[in-house]
Protein backbone atom coordinates (compact mmCIF):
# COMPACT_ATOMS: atom_id res chain seq x y z
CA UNK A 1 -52.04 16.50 -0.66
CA UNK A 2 -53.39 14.85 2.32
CA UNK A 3 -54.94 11.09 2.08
CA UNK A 4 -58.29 12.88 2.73
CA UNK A 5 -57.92 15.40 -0.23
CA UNK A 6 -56.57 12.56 -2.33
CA UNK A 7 -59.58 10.20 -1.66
CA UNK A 8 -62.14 12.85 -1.82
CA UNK A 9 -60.78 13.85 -5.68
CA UNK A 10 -60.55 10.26 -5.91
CA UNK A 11 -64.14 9.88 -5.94
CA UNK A 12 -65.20 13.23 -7.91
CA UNK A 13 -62.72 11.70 -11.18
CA UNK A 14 -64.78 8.15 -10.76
CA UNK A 15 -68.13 10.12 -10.65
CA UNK A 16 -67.08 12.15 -13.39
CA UNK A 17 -65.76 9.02 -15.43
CA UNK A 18 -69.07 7.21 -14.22
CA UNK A 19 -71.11 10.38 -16.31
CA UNK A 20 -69.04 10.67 -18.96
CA UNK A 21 -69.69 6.75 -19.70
CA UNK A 22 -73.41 7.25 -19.16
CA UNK A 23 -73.38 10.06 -21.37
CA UNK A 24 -72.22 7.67 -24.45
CA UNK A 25 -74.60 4.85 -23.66
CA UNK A 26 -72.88 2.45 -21.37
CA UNK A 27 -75.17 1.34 -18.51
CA UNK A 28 -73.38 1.04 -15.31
CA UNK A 29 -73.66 -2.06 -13.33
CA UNK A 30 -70.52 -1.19 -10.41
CA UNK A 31 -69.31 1.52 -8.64
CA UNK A 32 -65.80 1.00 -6.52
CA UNK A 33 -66.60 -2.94 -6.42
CA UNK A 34 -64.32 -4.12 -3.54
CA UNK A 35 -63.04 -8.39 -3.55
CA UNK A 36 -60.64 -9.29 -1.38
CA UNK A 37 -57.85 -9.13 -4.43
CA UNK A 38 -58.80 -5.37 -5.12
CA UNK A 39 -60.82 -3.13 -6.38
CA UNK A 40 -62.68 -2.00 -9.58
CA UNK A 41 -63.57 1.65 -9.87
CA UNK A 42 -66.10 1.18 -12.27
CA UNK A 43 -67.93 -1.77 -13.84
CA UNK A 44 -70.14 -0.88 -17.18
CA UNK A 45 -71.95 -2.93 -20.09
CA UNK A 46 -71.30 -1.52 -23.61
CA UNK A 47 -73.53 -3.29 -25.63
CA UNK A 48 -72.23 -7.17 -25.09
CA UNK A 49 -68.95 -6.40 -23.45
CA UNK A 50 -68.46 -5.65 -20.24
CA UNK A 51 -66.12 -3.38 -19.04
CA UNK A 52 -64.05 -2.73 -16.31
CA UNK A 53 -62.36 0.93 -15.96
CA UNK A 54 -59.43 2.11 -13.92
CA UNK A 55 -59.92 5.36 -12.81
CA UNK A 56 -57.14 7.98 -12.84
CA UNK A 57 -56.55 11.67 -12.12
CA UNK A 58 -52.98 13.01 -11.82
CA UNK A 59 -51.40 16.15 -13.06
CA UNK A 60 -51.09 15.24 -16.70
CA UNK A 61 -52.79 12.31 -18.56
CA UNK A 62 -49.41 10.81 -19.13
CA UNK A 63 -49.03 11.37 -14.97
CA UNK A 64 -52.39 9.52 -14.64
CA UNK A 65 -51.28 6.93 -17.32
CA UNK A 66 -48.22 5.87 -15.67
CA UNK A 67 -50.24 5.54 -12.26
CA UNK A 68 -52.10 2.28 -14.05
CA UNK A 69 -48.92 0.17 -13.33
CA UNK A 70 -48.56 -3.59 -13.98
CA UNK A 71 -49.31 -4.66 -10.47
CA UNK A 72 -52.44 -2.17 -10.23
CA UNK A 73 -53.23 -4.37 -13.58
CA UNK A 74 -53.43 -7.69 -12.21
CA UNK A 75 -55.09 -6.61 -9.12
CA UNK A 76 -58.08 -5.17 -11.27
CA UNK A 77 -57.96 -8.80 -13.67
CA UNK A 78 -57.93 -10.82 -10.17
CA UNK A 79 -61.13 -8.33 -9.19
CA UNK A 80 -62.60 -8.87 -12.52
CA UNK A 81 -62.80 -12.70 -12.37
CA UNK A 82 -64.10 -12.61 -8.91
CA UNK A 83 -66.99 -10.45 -10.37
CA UNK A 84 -67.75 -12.88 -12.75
CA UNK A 85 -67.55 -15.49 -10.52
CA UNK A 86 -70.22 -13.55 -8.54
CA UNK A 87 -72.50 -12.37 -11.80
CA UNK A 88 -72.61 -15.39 -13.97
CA UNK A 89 -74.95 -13.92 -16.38
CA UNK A 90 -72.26 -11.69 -17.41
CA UNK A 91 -69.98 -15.13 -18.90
CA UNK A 92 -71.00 -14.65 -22.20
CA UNK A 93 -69.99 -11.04 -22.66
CA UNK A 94 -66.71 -9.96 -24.22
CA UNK A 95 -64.52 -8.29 -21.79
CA UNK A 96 -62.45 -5.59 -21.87
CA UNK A 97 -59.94 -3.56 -19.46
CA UNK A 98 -60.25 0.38 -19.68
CA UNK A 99 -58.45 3.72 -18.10
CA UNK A 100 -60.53 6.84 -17.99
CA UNK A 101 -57.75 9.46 -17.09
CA UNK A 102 -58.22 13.16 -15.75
CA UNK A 103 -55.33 15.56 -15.72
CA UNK A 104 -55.13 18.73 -13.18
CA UNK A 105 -56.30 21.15 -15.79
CA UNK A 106 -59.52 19.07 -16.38
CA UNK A 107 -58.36 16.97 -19.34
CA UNK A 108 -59.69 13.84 -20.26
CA UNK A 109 -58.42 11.05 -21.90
CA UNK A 110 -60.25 7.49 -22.59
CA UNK A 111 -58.07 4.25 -23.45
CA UNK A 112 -60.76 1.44 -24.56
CA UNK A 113 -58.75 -2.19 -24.38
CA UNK A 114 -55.85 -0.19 -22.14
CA UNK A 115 -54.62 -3.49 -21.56
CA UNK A 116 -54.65 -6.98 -21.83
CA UNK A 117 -54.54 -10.06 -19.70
């Protein structure tokens, strides 16, 4: 696959991640927020948490799973507290780190509280 290709089905799993969130009632407040540590595919509000959602699609979810690696994690924390840093009404919400995941045969798996910090 070509960087093109790649990018382009890049976008199609974070628009269909972006749906499949509206669909169960989180509003979306970011799409592909860039900072200068990284960025955030997606950015949502579930009730008072915010969350902040790596987007993967790979061949298999466990593929797409592994792709969410430890430095990809900090990058998206660092990207996160620059966001709040930019949307202080947002300081009071709980926070929490998802992975939407999209396998080849048009699986999909979501991992509320993927991770940590």
């Amino acid at each position: 696959m070509n960087r093109e290709t790649g990018y382009k089905k890049g976008l199609m799993a974070e628009m269909r991640a972006a749906l499949w969130l509206r669909r169960r009632g989180y509003k979306l407040l970011a799409w592909r927020y860039k900072t200068k540590r990284g960025e955030i595919d997606l950015i949502a509000l579930e009730g008072n948490i915010l969350v902040f959602v790596e987007v993967k699609q790979r061949a298999s979810l466990t593929a797409a799973a592994e792709a969410i690696d430890p430095r990809s994690r900090q990058r998206i924390w660092q990207a996160a507290e620059l966001y709040l840093q930019a949307h202080p009404q947002y300081t009071d919400c709980d926070m929490r780190f998802d992975a939407i995941m999209f396998s080849a045969d048009k699986q999909i798996e979501h991992l509320p509280s993927a991770w940590g910090h």
